[in-house]
C-alpha atoms as a PDB file:
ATOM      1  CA  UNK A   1       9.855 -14.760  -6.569  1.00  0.00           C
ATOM      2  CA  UNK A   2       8.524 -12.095  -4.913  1.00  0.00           C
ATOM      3  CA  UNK A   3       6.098  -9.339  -6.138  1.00  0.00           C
ATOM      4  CA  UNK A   4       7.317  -5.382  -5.558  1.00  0.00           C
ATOM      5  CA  UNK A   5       5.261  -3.361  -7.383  1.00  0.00           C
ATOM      6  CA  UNK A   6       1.899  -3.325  -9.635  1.00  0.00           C
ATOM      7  CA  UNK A   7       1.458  -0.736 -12.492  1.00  0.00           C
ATOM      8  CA  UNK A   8      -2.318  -0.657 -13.133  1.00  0.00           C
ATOM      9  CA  UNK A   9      -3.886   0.812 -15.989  1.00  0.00           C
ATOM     10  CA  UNK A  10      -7.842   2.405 -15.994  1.00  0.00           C
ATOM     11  CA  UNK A  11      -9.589  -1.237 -16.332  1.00  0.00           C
ATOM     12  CA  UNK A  12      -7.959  -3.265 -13.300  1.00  0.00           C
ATOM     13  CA  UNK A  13     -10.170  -2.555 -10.628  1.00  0.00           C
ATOM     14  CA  UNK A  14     -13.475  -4.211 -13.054  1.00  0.00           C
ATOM     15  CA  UNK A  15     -11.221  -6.637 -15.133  1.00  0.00           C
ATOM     16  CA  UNK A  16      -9.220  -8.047 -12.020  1.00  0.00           C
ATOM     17  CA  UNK A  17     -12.074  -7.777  -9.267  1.00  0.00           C
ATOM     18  CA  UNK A  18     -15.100  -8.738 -11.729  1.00  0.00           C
ATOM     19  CA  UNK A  19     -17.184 -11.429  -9.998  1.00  0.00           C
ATOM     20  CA  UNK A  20     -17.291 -13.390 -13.773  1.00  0.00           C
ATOM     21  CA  UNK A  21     -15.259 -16.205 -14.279  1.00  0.00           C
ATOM     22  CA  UNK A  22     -12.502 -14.621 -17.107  1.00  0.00           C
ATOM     23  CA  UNK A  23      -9.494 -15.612 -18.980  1.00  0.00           C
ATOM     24  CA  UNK A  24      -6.323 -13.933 -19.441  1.00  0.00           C
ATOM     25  CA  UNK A  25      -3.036 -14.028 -20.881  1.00  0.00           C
ATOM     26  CA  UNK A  26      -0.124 -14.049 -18.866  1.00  0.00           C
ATOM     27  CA  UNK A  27       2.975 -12.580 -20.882  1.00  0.00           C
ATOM     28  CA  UNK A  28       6.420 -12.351 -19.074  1.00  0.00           C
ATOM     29  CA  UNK A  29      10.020 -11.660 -20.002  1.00  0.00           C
ATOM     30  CA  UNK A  30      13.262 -10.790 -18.307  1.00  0.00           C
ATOM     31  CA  UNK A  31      15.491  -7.468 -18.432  1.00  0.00           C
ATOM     32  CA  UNK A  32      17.755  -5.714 -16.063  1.00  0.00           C
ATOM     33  CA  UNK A  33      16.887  -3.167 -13.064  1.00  0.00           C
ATOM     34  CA  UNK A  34      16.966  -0.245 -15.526  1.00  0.00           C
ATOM     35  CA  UNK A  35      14.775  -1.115 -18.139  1.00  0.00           C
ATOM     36  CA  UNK A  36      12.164  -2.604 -16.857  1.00  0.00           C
ATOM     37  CA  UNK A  37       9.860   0.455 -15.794  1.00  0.00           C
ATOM     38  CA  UNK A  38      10.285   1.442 -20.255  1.00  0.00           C
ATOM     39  CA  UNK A  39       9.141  -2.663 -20.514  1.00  0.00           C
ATOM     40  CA  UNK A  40       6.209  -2.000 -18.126  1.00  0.00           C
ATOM     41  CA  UNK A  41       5.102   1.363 -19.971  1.00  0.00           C
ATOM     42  CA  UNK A  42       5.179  -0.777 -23.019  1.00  0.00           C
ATOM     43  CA  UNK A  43       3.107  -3.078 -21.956  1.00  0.00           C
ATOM     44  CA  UNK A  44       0.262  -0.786 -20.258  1.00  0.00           C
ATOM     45  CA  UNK A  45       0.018   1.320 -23.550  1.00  0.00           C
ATOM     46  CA  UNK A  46      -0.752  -2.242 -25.365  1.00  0.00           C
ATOM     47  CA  UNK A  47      -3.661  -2.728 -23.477  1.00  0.00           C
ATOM     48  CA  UNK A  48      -2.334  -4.422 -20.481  1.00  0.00           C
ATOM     49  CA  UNK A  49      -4.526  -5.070 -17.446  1.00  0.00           C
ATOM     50  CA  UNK A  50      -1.969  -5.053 -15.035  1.00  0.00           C
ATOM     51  CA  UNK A  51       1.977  -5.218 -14.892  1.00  0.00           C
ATOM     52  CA  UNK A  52       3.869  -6.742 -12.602  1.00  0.00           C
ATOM     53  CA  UNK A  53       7.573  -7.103 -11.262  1.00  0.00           C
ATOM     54  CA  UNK A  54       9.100 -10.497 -10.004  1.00  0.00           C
ATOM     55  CA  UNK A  55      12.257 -11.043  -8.668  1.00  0.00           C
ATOM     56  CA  UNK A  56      14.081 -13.595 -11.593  1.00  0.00           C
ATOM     57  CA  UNK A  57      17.016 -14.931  -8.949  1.00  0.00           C
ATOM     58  CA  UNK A  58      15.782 -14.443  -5.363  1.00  0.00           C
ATOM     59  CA  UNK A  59      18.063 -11.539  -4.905  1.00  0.00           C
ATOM     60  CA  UNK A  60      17.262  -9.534  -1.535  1.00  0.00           C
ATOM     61  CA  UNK A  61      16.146  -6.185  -2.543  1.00  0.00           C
ATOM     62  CA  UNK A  62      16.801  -3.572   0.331  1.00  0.00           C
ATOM     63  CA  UNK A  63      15.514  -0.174   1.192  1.00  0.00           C
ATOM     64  CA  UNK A  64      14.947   1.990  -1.946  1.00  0.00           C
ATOM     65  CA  UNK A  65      15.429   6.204  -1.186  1.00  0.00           C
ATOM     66  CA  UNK A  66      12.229   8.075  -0.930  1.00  0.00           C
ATOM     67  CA  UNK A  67      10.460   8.383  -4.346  1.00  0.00           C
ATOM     68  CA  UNK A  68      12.750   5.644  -5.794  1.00  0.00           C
ATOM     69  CA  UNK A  69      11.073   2.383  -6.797  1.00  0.00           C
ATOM     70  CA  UNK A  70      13.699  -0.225  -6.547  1.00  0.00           C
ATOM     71  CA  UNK A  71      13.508  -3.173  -8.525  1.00  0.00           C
ATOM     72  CA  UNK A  72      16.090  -6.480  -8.789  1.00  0.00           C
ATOM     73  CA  UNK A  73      19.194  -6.884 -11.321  1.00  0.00           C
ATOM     74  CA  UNK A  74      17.133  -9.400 -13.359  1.00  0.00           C
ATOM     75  CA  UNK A  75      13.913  -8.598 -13.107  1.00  0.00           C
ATOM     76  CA  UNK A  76      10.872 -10.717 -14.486  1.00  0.00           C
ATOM     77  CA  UNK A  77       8.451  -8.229 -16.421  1.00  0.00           C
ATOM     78  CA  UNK A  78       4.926  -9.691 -16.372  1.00  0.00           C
ATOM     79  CA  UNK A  79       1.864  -8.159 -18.181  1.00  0.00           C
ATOM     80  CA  UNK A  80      -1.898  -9.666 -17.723  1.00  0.00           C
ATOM     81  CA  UNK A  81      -3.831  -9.291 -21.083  1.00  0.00           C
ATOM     82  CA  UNK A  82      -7.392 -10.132 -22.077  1.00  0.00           C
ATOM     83  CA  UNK A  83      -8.172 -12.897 -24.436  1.00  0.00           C
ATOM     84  CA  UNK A  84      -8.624 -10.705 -27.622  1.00  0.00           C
ATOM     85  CA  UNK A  85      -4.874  -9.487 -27.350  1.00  0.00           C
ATOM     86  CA  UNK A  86      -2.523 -10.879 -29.755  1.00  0.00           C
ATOM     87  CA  UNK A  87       0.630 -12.060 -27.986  1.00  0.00           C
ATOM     88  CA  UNK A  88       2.565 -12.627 -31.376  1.00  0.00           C
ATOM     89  CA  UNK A  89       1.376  -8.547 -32.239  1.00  0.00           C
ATOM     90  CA  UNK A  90       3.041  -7.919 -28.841  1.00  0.00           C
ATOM     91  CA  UNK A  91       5.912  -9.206 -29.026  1.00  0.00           C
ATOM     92  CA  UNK A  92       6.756  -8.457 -32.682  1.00  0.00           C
ATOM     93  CA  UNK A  93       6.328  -4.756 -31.352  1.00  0.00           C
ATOM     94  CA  UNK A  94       8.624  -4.988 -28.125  1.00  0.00           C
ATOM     95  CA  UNK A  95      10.922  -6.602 -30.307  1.00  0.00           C
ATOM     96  CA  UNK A  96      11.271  -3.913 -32.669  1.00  0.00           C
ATOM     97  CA  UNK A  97      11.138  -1.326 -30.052  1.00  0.00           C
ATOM     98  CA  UNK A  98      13.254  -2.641 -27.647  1.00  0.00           C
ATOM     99  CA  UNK A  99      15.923  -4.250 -29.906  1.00  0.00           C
ATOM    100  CA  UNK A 100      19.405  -3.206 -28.220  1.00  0.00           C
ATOM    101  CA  UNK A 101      17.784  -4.393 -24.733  1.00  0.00           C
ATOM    102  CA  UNK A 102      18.823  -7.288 -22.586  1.00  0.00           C
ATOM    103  CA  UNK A 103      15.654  -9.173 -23.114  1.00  0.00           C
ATOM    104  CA  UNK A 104      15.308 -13.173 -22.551  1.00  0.00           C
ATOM    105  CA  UNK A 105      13.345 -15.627 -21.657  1.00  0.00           C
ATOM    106  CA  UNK A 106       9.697 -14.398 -23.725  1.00  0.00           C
ATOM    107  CA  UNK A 107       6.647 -16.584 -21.940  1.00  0.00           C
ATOM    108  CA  UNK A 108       3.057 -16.511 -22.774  1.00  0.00           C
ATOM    109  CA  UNK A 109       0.761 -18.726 -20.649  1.00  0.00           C
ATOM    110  CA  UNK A 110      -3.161 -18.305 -20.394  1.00  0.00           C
ATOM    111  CA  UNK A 111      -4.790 -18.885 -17.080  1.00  0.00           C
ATOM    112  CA  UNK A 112      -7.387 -20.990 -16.677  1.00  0.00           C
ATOM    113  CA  UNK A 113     -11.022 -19.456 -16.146  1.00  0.00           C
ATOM    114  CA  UNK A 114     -11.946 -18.795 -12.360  1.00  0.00           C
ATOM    115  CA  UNK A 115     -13.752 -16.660 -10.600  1.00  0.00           C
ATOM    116  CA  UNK A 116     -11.162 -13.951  -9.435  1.00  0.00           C
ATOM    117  CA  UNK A 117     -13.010 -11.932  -6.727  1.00  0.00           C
ATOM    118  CA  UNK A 118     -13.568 -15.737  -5.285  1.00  0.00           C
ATOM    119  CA  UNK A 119     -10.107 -16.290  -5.448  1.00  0.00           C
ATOM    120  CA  UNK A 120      -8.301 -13.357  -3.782  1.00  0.00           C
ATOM    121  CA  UNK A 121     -11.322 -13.833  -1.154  1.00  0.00           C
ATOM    122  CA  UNK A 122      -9.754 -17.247  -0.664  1.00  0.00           C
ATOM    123  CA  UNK A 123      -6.461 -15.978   0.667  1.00  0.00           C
ATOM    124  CA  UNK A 124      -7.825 -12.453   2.296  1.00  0.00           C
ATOM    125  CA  UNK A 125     -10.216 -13.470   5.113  1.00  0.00           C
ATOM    126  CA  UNK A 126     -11.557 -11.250   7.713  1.00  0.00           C
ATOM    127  CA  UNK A 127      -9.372  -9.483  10.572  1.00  0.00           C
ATOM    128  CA  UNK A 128      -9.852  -8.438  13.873  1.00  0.00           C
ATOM    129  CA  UNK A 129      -7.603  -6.107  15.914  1.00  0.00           C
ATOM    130  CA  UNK A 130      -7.574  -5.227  19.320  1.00  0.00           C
ATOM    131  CA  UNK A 131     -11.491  -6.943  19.593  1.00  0.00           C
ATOM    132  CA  UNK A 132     -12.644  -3.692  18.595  1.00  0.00           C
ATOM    133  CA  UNK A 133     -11.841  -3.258  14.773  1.00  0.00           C
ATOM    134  CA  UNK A 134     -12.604  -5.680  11.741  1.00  0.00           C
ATOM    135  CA  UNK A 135     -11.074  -5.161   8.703  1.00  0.00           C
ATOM    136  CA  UNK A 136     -12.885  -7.046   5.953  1.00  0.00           C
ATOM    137  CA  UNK A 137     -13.572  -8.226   2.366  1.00  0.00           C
ATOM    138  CA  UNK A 138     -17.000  -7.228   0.772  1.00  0.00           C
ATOM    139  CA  UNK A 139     -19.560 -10.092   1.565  1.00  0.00           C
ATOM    140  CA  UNK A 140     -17.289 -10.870   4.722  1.00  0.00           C
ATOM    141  CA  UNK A 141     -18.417  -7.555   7.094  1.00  0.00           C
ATOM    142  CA  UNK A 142     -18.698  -8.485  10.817  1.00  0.00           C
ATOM    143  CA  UNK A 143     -21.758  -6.844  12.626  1.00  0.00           C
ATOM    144  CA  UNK A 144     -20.069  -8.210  15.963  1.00  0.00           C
ATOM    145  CA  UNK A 145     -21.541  -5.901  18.883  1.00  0.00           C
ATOM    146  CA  UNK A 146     -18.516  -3.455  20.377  1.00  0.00           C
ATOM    147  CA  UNK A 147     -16.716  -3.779  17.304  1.00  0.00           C
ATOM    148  CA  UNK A 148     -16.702  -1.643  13.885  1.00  0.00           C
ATOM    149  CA  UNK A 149     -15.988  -2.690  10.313  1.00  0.00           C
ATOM    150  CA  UNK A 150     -14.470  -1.774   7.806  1.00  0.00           C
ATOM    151  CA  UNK A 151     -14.983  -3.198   4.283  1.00  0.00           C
ATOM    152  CA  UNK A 152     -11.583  -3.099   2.364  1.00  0.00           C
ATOM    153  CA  UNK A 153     -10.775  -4.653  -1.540  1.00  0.00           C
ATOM    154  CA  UNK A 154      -7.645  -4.927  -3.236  1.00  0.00           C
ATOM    155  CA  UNK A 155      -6.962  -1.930  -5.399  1.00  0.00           C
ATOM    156  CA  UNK A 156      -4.365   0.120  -6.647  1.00  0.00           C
ATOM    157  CA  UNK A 157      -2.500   1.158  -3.178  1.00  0.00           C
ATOM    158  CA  UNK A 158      -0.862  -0.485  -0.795  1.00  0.00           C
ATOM    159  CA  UNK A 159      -2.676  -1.522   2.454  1.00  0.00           C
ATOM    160  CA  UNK A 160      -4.687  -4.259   3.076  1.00  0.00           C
ATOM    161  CA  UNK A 161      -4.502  -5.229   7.103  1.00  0.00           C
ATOM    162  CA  UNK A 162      -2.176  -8.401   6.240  1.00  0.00           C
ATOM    163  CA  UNK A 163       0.847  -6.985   6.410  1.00  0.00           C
ATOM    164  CA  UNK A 164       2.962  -6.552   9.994  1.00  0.00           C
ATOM    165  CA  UNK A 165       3.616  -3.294   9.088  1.00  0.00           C
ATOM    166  CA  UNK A 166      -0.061  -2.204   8.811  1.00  0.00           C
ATOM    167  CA  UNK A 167      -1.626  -4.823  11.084  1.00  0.00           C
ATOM    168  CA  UNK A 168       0.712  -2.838  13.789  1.00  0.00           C
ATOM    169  CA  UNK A 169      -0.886   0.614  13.119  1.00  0.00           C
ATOM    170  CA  UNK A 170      -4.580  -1.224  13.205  1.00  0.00           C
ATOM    171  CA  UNK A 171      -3.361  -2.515  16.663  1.00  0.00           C
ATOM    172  CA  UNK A 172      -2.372   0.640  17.782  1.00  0.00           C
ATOM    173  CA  UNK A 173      -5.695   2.929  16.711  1.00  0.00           C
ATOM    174  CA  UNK A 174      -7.936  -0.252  17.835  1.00  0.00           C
ATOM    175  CA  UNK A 175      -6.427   0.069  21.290  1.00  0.00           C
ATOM    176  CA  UNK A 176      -6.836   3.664  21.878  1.00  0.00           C
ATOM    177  CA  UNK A 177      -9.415   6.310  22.539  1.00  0.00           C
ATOM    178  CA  UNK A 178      -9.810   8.035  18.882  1.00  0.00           C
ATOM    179  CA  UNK A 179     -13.220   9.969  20.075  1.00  0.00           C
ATOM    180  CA  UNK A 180     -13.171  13.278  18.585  1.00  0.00           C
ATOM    181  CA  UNK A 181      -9.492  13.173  17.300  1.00  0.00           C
ATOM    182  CA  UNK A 182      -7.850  14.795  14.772  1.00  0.00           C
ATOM    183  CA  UNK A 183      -5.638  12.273  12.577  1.00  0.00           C
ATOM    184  CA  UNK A 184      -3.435  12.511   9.916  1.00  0.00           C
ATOM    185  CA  UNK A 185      -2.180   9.337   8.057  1.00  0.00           C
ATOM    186  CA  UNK A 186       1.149  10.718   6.091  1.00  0.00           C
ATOM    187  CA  UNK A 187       1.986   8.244   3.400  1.00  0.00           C
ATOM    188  CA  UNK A 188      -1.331   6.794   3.338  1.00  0.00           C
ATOM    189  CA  UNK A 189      -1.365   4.072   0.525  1.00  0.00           C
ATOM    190  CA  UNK A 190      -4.839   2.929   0.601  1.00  0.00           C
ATOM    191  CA  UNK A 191      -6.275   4.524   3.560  1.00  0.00           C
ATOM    192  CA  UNK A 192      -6.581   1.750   5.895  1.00  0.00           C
ATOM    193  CA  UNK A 193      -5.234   3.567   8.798  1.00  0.00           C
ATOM    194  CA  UNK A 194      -7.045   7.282   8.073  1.00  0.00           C
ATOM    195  CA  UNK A 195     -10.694   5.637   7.727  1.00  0.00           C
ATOM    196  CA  UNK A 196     -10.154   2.651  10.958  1.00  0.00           C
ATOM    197  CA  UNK A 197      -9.585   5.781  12.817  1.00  0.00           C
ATOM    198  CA  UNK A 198     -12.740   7.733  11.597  1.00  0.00           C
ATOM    199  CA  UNK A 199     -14.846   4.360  12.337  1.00  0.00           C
ATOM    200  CA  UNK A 200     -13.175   4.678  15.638  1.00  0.00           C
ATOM    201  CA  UNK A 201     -14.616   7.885  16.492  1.00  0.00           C
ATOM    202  CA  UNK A 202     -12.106  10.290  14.899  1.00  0.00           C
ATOM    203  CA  UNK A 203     -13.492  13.758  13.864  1.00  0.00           C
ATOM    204  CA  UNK A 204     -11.601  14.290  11.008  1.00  0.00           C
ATOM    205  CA  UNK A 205      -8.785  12.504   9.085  1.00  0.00           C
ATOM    206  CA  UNK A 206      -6.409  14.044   6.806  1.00  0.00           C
ATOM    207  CA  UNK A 207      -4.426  11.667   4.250  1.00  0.00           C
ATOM    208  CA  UNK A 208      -1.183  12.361   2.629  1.00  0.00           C
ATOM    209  CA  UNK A 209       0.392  10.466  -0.032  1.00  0.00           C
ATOM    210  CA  UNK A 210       3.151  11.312  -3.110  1.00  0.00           C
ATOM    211  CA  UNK A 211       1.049   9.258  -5.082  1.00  0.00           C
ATOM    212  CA  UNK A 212      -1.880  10.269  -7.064  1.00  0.00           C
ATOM    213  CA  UNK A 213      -3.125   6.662  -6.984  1.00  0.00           C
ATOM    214  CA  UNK A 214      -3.232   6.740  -2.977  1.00  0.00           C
ATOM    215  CA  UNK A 215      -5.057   9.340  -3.515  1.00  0.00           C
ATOM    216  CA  UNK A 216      -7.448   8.158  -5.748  1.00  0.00           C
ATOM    217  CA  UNK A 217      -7.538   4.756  -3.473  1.00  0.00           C
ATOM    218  CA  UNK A 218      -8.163   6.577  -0.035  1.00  0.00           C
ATOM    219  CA  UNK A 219     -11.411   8.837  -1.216  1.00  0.00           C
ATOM    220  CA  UNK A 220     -12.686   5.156  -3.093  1.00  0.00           C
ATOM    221  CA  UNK A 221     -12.266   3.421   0.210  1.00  0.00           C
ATOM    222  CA  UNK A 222     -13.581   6.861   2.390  1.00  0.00           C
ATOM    223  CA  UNK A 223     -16.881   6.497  -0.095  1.00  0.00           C
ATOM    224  CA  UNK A 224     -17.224   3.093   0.319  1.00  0.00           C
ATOM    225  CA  UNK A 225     -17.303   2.973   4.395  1.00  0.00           C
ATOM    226  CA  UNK A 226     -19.627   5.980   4.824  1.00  0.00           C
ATOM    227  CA  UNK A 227     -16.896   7.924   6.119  1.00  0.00           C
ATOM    228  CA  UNK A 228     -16.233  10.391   2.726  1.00  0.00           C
ATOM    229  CA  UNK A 229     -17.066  13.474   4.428  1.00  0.00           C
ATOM    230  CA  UNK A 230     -14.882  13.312   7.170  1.00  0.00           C
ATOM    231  CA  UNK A 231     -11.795  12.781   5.122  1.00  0.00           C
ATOM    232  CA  UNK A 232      -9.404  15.327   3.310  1.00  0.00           C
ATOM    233  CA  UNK A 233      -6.638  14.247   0.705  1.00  0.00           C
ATOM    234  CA  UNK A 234      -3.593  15.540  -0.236  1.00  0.00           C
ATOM    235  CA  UNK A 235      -0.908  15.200  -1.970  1.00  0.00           C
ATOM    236  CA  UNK A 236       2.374  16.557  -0.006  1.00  0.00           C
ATOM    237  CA  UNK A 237       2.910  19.596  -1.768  1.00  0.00           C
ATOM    238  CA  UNK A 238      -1.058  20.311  -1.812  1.00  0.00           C
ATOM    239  CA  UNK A 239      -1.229  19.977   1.993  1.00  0.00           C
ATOM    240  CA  UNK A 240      -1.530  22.612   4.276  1.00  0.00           C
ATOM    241  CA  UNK A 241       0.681  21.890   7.685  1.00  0.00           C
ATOM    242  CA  UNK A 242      -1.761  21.985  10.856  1.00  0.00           C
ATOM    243  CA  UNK A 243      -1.141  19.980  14.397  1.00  0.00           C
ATOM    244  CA  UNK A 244      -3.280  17.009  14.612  1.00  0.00           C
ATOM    245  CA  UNK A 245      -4.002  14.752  18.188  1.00  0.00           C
ATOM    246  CA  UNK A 246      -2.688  11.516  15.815  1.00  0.00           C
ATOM    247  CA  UNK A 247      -0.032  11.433  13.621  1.00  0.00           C
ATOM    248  CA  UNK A 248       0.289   8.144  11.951  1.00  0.00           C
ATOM    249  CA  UNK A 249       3.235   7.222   8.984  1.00  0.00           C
ATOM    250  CA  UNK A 250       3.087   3.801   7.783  1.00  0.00           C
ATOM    251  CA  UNK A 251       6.101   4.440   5.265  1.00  0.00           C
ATOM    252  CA  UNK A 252       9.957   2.797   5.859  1.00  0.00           C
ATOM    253  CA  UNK A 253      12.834   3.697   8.189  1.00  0.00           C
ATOM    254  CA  UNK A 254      15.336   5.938   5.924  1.00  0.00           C
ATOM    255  CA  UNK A 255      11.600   8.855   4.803  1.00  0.00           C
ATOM    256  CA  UNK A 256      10.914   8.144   8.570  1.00  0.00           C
ATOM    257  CA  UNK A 257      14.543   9.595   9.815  1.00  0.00           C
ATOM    258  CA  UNK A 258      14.263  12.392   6.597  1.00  0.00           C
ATOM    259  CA  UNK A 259      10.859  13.370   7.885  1.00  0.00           C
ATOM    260  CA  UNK A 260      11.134  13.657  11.679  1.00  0.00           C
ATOM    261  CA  UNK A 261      10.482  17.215  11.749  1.00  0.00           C
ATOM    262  CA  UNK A 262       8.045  17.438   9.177  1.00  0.00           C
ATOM    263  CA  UNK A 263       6.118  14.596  11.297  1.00  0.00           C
ATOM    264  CA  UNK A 264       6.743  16.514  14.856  1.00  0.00           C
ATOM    265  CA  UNK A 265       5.476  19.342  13.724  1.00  0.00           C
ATOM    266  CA  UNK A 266       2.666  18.228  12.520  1.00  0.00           C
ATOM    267  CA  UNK A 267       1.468  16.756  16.394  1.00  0.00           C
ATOM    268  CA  UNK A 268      -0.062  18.870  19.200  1.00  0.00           C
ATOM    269  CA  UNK A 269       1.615  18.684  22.400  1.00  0.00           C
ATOM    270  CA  UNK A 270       0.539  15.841  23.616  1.00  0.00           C
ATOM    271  CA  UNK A 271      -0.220  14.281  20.662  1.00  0.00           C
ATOM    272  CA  UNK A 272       0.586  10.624  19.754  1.00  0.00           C
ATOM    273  CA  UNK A 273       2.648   9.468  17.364  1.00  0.00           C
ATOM    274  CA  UNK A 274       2.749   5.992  15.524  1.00  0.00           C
ATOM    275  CA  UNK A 275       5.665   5.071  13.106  1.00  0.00           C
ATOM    276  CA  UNK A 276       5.445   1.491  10.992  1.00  0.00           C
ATOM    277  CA  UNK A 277       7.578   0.221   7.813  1.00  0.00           C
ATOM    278  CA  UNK A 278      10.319  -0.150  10.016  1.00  0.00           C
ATOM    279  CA  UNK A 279      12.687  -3.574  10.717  1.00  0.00           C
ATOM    280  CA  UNK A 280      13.759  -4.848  13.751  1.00  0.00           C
ATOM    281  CA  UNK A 281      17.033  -3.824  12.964  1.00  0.00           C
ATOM    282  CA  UNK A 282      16.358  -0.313  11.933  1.00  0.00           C
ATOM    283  CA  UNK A 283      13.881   0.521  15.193  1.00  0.00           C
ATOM    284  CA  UNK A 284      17.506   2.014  16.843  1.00  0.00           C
ATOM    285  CA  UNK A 285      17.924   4.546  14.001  1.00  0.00           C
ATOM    286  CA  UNK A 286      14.693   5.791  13.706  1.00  0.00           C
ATOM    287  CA  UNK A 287      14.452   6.164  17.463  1.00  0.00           C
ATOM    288  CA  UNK A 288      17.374   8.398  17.806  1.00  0.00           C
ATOM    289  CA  UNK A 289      15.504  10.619  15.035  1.00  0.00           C
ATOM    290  CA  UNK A 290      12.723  11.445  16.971  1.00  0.00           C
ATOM    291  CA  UNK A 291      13.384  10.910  21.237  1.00  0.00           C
ATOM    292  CA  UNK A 292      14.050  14.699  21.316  1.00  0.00           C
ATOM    293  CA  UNK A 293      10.752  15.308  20.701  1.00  0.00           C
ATOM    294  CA  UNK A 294       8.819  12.290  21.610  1.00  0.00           C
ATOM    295  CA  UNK A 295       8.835  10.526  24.551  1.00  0.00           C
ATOM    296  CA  UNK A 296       8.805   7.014  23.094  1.00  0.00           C
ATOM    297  CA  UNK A 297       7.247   3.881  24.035  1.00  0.00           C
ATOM    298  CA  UNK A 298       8.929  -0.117  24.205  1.00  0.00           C
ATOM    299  CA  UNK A 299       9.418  -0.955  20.758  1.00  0.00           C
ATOM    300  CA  UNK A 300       6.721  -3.358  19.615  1.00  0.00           C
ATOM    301  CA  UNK A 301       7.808  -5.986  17.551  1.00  0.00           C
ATOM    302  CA  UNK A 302       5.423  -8.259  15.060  1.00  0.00           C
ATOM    303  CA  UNK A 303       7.848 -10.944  12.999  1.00  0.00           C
ATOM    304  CA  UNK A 304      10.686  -8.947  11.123  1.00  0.00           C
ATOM    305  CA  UNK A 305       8.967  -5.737  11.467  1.00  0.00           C
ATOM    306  CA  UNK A 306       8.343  -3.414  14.352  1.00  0.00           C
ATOM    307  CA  UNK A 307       5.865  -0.231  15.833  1.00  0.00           C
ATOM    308  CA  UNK A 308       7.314   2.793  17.082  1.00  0.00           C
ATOM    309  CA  UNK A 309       5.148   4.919  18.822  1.00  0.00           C
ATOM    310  CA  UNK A 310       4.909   7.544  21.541  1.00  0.00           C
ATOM    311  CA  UNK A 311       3.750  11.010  23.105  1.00  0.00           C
ATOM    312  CA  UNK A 312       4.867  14.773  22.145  1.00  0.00           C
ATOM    313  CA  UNK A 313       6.400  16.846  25.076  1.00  0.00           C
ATOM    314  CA  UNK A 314       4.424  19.146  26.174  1.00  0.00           C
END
């Protein structure tokens, strides 16, 4: 099963990443593709630390539209709850509510105390790219002389260095001369990309995301690397259109065709572009999108996933 999206309420970031051992429950149940987002509200306004969806029958899930979050046919519903919840109060209520639902298959485990931060430390280790950039956990910085670092927890956005998709963008800015550069990351989840490239030697970064959590993500992770006042976010309808030296979107193939305008325009002559989110399969399409304005690089490739990047005519 096969996580696709986390709905966090206020508390995650010091319940989830608290150093202290803790206990929680762990409350699932199953329902179709369209009710699970009313299942998830449900379970945030009872007090849930975090909601998550898993895929109940290892169906592939493809490429949702822009703004669409796509979710499987069966669909496992799971809510994370402190110790002083009361699973029976829980259910009794979603039971009530939710009667004429396809619901099945109510679980309610607790997991064991351990130290959390410890344990997502465990699987998300320090990274170098391009032996000039390190993207690391707090506790884990490298002080490695040539290189930068960049401290970076899990929090509410997407983008953590692990994935191909991002890891190829990290590549990318680590291999290039970002001295003085105006970048703008559109689609910028957590902010990886926007503050590597100020640590690079960027002037300025501007960060674009629908999401008001990106948002809220990129300026937390801008603070915490020192790099707050070089940094402006926006959300899409907030931003102002200017021409930038580096245009990066990290986002998927079908809002990468949509926007290839949007994205041109916003590069100087000159200018590089860097497009990620993209299968191997899909690097074609998205080509043909943008080789009118961009002379484009070889396609470069990292497991199922691929980079396309490339200069703006003059």
């Amino acid at each position: 099963m096969t996580l696709v999206r986390v709905k966090a309420v206020k508390n995650i970031k010091n319940a989830v990443c608290s150093s202290k051992p803790m206990s929680w429950y762990q409350i699932s149940i199953t329902t179709d593709e369209q009710n699970a987002p009313q299942l998830a509200d449900f379970f945030a306004e009872w007090g849930a630390v975090s909601v998550t969806y898993l895929d109940a029958e290892d169906e592939p899930i493809y490429e949702p539209a822009l703004n669409q979050t796509k979710v499987w046919s069966n669909t496992v519903v799971v809510a994370l709850y402190e110790l002083d919840a009361d699973p029976l109060a829980i259910q009794t209520a979603l039971l009530s509510q939710f009667a004429q639902l396809p619901l099945k298959n109510w679980q309610v485990e607790t997991l064991e105390d351990q130290d959390w931060e410890r344990a997502w430390m465990a699987h998300y280790q320090p990274m170098k790219f391009a032996d000039t950039l390190w993207i690391c956990p707090t506790g884990q910085e490298q002080h490695e002389a040539g290189t930068v670092c960049m401290t970076l927890d899990p929090g509410l956005a997407f983008g953590t260095g692990t994935h191909p998709t991002t890891a190829l963008c990290l590549e990318w800015l680590a291999s290039h001369d970002l001295t003085d550069k105006i970048v703008i990351d559109y689609g910028c989840g957590s902010g990886i990309l926007a503050v590597a490239a100020l640590l690079l030697g960027a002037k300025h970064a501007y960060a674009v995301d629908i999401d008001p959590q990106a948002i809220t993500a990129t300026l937390a992770n801008a603070e915490k690397n020192q790099v707050q006042d070089k940094i402006s976010c926006y959300l899409p309808e907030q931003f102002t259109p200017l021409q930038a030296d580096v245009v990066l979107a990290n986002i998927l193939a079908k809002p990468l065709i949509g926007l290839s305008n949007t994205l041109c325009q916003l590069l100087k002559p000159q200018g590089q572009l860097i497009l990620s989110g993209i299968l191997n399969e899909q690097a074609t399409a998205v080509s043909v999108a943008y080789q009118a304005k961009i002379v484009l690089n070889p396609v470069t490739n990292q497991e199922d996933w691929c980079r396309i990047d490339g200069t703006k005519f003059a």
